[in-house]
N, C-alpha and C. Protein backbone atom coordinates (compact mmCIF):
# COMPACT_ATOMS: atom_id res chain seq x y z
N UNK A 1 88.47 88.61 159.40
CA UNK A 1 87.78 89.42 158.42
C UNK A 1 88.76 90.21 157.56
N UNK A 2 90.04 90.51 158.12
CA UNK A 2 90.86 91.30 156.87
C UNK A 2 91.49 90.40 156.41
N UNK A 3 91.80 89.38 156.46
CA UNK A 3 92.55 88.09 155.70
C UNK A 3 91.37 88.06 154.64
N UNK A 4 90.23 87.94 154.55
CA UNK A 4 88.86 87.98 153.72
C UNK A 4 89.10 89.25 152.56
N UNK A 5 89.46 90.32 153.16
CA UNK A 5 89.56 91.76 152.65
C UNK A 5 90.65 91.86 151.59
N UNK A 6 91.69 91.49 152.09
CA UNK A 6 92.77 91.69 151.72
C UNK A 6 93.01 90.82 150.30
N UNK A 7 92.61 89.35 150.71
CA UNK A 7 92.55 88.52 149.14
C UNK A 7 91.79 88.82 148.51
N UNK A 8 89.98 89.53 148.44
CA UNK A 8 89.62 89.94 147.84
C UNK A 8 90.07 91.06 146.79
N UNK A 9 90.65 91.88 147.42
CA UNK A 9 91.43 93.03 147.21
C UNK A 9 92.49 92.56 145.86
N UNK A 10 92.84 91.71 146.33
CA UNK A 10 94.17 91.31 145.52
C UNK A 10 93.73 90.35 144.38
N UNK A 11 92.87 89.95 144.19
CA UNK A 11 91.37 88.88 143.32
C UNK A 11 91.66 89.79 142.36
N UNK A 12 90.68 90.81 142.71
CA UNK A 12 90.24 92.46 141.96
C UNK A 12 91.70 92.62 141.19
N UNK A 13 92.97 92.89 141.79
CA UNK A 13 93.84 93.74 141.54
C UNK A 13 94.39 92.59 140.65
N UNK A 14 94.60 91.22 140.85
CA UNK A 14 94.79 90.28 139.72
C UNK A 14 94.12 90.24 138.48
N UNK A 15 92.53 90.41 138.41
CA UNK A 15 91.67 90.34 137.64
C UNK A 15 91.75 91.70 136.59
N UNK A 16 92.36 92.72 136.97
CA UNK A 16 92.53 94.09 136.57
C UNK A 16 93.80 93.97 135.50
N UNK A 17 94.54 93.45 135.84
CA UNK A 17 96.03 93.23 135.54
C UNK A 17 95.69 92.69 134.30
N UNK A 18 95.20 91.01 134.18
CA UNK A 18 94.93 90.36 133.02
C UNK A 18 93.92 91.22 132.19
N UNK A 19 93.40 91.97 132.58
CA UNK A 19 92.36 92.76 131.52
C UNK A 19 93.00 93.68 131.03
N UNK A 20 93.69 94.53 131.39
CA UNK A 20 94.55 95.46 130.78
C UNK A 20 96.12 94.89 129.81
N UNK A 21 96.32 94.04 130.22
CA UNK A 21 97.74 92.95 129.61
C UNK A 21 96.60 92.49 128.29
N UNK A 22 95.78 91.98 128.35
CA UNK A 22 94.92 91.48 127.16
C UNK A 22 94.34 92.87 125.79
N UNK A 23 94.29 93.81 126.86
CA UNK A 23 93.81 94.75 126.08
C UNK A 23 95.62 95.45 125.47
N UNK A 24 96.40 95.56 125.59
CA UNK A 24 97.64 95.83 125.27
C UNK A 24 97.62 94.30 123.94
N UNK A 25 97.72 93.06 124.32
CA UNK A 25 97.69 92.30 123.24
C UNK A 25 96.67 92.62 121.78
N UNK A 26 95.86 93.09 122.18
CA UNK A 26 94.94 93.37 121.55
C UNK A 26 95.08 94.95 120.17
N UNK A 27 95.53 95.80 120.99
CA UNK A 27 96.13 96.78 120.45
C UNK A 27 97.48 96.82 119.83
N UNK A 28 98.18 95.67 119.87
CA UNK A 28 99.11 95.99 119.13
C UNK A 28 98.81 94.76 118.08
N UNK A 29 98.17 93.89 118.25
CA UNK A 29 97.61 93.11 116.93
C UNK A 29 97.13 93.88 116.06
N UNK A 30 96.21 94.52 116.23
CA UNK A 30 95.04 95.51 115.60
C UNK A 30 95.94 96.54 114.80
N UNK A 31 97.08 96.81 115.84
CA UNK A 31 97.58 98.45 114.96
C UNK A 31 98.82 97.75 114.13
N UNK A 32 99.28 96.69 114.31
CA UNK A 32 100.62 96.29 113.35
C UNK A 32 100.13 95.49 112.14
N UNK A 33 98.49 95.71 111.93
CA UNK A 33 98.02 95.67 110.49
C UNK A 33 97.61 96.77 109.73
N UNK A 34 97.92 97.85 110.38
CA UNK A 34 97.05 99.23 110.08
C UNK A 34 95.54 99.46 109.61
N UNK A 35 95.31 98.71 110.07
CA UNK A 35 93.61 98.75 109.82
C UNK A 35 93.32 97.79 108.19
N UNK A 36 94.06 97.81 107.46
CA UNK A 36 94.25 97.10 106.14
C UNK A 36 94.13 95.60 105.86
N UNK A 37 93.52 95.61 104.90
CA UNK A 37 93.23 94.04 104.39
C UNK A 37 94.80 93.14 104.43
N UNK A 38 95.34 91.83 104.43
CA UNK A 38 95.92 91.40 104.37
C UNK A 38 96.32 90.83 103.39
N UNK A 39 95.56 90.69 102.57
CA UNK A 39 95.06 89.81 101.42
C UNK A 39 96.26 91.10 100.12
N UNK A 40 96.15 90.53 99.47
CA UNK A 40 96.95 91.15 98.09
C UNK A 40 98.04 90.39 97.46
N UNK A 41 98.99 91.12 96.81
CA UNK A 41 99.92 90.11 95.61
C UNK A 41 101.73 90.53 95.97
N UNK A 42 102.42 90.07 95.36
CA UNK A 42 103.59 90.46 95.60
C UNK A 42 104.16 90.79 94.34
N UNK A 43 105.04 91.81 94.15
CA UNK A 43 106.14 92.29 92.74
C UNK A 43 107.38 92.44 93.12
N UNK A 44 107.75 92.09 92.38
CA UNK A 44 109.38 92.04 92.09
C UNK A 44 110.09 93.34 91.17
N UNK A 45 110.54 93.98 91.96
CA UNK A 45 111.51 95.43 91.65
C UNK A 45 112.94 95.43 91.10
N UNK A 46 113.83 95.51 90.35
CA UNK A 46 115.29 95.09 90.40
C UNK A 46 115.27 96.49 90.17
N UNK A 47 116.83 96.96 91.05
CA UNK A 47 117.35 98.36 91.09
C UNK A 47 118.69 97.83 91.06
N UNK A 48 119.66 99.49 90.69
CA UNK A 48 121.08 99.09 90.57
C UNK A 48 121.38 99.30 92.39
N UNK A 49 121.01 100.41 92.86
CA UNK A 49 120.90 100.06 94.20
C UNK A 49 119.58 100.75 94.55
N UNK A 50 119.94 100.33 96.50
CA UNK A 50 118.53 100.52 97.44
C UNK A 50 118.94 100.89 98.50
N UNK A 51 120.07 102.03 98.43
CA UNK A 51 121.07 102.32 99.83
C UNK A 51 119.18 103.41 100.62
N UNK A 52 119.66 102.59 101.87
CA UNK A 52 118.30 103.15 102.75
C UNK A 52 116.52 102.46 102.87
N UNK A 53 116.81 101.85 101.88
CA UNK A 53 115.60 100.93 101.97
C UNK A 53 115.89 99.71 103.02
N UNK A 54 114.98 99.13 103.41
CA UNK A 54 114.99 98.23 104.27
C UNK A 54 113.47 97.68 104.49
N UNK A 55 113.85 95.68 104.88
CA UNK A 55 112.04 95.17 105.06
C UNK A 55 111.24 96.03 106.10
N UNK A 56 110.32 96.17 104.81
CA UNK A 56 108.83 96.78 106.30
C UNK A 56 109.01 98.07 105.28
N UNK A 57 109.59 99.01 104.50
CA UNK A 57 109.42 100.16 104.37
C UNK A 57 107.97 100.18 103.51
N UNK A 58 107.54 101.70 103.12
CA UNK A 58 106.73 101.51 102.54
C UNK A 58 106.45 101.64 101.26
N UNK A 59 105.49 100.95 100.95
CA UNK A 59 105.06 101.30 99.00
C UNK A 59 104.27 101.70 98.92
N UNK A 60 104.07 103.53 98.17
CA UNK A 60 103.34 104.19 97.90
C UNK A 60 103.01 104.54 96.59
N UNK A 61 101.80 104.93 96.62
CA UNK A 61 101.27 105.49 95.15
C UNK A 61 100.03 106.94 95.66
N UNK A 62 101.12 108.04 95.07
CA UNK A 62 100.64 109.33 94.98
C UNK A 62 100.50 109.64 96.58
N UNK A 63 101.51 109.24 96.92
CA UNK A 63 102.02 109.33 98.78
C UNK A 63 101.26 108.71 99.80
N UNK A 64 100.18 107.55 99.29
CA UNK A 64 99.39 106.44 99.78
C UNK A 64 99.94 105.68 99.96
N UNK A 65 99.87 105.50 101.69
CA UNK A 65 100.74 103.86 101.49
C UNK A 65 99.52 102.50 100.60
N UNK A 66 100.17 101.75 100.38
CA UNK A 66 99.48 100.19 99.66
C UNK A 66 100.25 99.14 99.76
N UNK A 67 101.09 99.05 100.76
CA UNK A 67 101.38 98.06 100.58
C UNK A 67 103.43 98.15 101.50
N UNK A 68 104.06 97.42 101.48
CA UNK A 68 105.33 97.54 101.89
C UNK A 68 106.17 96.63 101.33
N UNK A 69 107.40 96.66 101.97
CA UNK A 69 109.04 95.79 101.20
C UNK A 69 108.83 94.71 101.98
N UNK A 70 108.95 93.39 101.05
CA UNK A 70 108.45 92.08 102.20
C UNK A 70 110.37 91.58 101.87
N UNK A 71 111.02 91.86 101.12
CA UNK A 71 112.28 91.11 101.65
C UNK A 71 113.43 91.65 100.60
N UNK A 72 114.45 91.91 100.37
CA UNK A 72 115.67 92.40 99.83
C UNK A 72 116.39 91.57 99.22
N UNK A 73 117.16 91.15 98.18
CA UNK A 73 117.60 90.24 98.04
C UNK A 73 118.75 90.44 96.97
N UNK A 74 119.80 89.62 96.13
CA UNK A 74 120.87 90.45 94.91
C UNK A 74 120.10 89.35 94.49
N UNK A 75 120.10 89.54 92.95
CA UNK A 75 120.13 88.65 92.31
C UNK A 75 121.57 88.11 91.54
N UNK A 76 121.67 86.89 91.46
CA UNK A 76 122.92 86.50 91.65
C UNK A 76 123.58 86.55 90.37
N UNK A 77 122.84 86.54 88.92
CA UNK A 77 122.96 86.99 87.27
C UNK A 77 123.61 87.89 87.33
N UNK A 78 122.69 89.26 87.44
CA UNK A 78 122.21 90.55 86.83
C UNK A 78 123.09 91.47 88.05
N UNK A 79 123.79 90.73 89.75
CA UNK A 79 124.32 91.72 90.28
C UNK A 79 123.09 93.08 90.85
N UNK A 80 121.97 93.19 90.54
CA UNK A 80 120.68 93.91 90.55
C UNK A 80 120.30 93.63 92.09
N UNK A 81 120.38 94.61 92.79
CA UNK A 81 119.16 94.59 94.15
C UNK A 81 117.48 94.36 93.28
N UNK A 82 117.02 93.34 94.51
CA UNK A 82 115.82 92.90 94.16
C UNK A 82 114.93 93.15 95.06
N UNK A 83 113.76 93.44 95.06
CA UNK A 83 112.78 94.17 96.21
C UNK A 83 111.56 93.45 95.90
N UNK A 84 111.14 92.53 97.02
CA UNK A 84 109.87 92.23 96.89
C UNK A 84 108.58 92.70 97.83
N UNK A 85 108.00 92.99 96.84
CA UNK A 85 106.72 94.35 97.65
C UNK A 85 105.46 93.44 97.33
N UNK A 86 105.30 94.03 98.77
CA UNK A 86 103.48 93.16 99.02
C UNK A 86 102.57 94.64 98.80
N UNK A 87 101.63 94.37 98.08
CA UNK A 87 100.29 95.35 97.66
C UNK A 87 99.50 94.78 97.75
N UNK A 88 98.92 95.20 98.72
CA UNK A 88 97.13 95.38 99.24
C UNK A 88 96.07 95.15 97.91
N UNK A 89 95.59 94.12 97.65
CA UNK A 89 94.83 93.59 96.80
C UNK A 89 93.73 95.21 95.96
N UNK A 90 93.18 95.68 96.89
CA UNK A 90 92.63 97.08 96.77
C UNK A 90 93.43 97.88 95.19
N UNK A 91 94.52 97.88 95.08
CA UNK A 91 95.73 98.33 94.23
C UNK A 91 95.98 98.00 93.05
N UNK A 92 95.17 97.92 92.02
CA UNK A 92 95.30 97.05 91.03
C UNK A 92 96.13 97.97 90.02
N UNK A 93 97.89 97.56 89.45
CA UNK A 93 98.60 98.28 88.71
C UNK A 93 98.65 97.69 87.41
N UNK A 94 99.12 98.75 86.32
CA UNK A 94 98.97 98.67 85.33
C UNK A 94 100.48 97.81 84.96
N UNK A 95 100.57 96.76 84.07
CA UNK A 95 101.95 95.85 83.74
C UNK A 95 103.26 97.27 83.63
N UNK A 96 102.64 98.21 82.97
CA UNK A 96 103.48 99.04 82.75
C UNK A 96 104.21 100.09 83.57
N UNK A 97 103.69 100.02 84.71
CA UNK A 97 103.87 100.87 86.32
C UNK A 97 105.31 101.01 86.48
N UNK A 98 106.02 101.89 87.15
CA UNK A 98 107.03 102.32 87.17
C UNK A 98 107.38 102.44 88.84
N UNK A 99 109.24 102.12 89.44
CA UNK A 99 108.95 102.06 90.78
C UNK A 99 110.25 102.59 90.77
N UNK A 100 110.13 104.05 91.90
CA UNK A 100 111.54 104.74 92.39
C UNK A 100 111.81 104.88 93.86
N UNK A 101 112.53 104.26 94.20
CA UNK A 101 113.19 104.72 95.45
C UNK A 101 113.32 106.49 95.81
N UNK A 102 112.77 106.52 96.99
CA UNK A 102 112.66 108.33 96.73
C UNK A 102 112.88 108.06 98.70
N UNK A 103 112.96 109.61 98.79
CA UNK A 103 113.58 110.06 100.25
C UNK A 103 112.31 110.60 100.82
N UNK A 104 111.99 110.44 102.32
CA UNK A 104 110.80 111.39 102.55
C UNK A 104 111.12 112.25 102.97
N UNK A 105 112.27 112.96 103.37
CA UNK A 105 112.78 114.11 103.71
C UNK A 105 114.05 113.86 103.54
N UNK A 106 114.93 114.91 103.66
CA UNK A 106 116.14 114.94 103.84
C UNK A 106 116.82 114.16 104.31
N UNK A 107 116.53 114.17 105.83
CA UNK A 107 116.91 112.68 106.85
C UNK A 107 116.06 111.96 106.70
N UNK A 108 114.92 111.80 106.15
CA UNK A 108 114.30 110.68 106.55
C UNK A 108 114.15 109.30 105.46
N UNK A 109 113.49 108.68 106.07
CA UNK A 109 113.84 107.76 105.56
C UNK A 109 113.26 107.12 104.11
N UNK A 110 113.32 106.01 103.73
CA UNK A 110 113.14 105.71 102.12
C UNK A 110 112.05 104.88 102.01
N UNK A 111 111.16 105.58 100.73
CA UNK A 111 110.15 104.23 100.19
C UNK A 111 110.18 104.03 99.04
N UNK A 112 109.56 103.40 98.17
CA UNK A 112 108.96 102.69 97.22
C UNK A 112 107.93 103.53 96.35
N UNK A 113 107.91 104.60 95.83
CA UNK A 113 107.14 105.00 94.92
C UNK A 113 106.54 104.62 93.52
N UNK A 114 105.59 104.32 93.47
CA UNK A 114 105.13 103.38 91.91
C UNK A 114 104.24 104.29 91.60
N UNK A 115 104.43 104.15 90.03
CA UNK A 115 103.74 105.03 89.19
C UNK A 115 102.56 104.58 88.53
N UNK A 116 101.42 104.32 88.84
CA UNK A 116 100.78 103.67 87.65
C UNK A 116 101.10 103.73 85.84
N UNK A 117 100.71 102.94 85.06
CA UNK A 117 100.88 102.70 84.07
C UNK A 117 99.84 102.97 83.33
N UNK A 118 99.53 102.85 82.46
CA UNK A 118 98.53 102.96 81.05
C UNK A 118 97.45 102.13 80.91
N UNK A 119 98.60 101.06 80.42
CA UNK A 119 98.28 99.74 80.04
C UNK A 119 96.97 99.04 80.63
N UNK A 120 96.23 98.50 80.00
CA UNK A 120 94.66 97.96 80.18
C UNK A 120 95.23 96.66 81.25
N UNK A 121 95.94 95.86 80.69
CA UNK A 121 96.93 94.69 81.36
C UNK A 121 97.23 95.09 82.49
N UNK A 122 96.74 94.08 83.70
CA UNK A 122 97.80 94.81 85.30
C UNK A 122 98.37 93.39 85.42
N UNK A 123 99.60 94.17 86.50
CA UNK A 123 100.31 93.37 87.10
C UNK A 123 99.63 92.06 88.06
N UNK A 124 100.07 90.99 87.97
CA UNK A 124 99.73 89.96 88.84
C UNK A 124 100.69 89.00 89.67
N UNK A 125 100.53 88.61 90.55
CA UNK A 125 101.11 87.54 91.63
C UNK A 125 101.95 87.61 91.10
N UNK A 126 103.73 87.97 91.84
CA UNK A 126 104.81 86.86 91.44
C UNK A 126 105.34 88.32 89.43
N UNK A 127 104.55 88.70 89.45
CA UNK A 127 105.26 89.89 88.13
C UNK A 127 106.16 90.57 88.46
N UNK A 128 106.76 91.11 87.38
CA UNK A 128 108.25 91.82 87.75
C UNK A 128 107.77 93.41 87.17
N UNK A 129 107.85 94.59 88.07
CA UNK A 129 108.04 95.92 87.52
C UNK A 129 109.15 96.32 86.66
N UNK A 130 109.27 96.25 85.53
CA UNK A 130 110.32 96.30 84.80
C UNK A 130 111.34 98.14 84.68
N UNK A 131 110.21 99.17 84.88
CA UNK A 131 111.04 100.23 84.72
C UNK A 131 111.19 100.75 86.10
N UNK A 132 112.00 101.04 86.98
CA UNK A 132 112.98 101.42 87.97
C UNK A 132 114.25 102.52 88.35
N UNK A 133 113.74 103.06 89.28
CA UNK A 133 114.83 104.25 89.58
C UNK A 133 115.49 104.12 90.71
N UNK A 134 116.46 103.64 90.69
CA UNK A 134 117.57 103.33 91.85
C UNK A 134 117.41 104.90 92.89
N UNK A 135 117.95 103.99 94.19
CA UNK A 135 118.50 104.98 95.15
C UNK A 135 118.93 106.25 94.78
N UNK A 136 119.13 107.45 95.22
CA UNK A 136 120.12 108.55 95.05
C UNK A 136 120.98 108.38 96.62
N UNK A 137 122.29 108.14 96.04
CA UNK A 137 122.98 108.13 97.43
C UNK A 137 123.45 109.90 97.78
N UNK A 138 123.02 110.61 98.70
CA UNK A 138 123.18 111.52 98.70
C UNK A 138 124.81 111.96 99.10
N UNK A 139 125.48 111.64 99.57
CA UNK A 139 127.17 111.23 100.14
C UNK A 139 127.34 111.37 98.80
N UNK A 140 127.38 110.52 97.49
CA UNK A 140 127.72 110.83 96.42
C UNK A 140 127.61 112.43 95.85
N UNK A 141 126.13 112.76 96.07
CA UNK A 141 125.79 114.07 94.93
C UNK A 141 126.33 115.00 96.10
N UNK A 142 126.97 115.21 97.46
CA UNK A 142 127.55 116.04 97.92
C UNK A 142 128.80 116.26 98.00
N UNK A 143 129.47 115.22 97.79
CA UNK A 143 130.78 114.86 97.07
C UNK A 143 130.74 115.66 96.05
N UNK A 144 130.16 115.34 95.15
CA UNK A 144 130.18 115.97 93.75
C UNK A 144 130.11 117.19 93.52
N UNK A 145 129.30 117.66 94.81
CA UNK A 145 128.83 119.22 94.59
C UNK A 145 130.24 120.24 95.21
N UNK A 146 130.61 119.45 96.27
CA UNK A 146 131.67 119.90 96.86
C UNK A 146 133.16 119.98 95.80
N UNK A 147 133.53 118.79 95.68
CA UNK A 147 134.85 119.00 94.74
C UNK A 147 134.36 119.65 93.29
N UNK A 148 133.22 120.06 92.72
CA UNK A 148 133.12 120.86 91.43
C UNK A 148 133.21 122.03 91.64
N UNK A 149 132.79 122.48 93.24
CA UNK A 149 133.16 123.88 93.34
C UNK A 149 134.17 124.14 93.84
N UNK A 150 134.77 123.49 94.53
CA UNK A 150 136.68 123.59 94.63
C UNK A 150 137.44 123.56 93.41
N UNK A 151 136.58 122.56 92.14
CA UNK A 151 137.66 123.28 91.08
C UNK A 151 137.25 124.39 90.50
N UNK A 152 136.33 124.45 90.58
CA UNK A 152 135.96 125.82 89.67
C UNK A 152 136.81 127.00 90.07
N UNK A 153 136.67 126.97 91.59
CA UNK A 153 137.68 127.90 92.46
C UNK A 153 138.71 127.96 92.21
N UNK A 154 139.66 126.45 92.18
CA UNK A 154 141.22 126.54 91.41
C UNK A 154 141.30 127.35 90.27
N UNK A 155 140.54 126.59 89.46
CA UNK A 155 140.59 127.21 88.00
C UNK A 155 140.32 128.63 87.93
N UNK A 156 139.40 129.39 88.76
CA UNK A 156 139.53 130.79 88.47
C UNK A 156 140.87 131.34 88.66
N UNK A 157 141.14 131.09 90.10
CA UNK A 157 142.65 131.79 90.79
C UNK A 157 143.61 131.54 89.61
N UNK A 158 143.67 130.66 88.48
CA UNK A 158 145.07 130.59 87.73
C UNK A 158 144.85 131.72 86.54
């Protein structure tokens, strides 16, 4: 009778296992779409750079995400970082829309800000956002800030 007990026991404790392992599959399907349609278009960004961007970041409008960076690329002409962003069909932009690389904090990290446009005309499948605001590499503008006030300093003392 406990040989009876015992595999039952362990039936249960098998049967428990796969239900909770399924429900984990389940939850991370569900949440690595964010609740969001799949469906939408892709645009093409060229910047002089994209120091901090990376695939997966996000593309926002008026601090909404809509969409993210589906892949990075140079273009091999123009020397131009190229950014191709997937938007959530929901998102319909104007041809004339505008896209800046911006910081979400200090340390943190970088997205895709687009501006809507005017224009009656929207963007479609495979279009290029033509006006663009590169990275701010911050290492640069602290550089800058640093040695302008070391000379200023020289220059007084003489």
């Amino acid at each position: 009778m406990a040989k009876v007990s015992n595999s039952l026991v362990e039936t249960f404790l098998g049967a428990f296992v796969i239900v909770v392992a399924v429900g984990f599959v389940y939850f991370a399907y569900t949440s690595g779409q964010d609740g969001r349609s799949m469906h939408g278009y892709t645009v093409t960004a060229k910047f002089q750079r994209i120091d901090g961007l990376h695939v997966g970041s996000d593309v926002k409008v008026s601090g909404v995400k809509v969409g993210s960076v589906l892949s990075l690329e140079i273009d091999p002409k123009s020397y131009q970082a190229k950014a191709i962003l997937f938007i959530n069909d929901s998102m319909k932009l104007p041809t004339d829309s505008s896209a800046a690389i911006v910081s979400e904090g200090l340390l943190g990290g970088k997205y895709i800000a687009l501006d809507p446009g005017t224009e009656s005309e929207l963007l479609g499948d495979k279009d290029v956002i033509t006006q663009t605001e590169s990275s701010v590499n911050l290492e640069t503008l602290l550089n800058k800030f640093l040695f302008s006030k070391s000379d200023e300093s020289s220059s007084k003392k003489k």
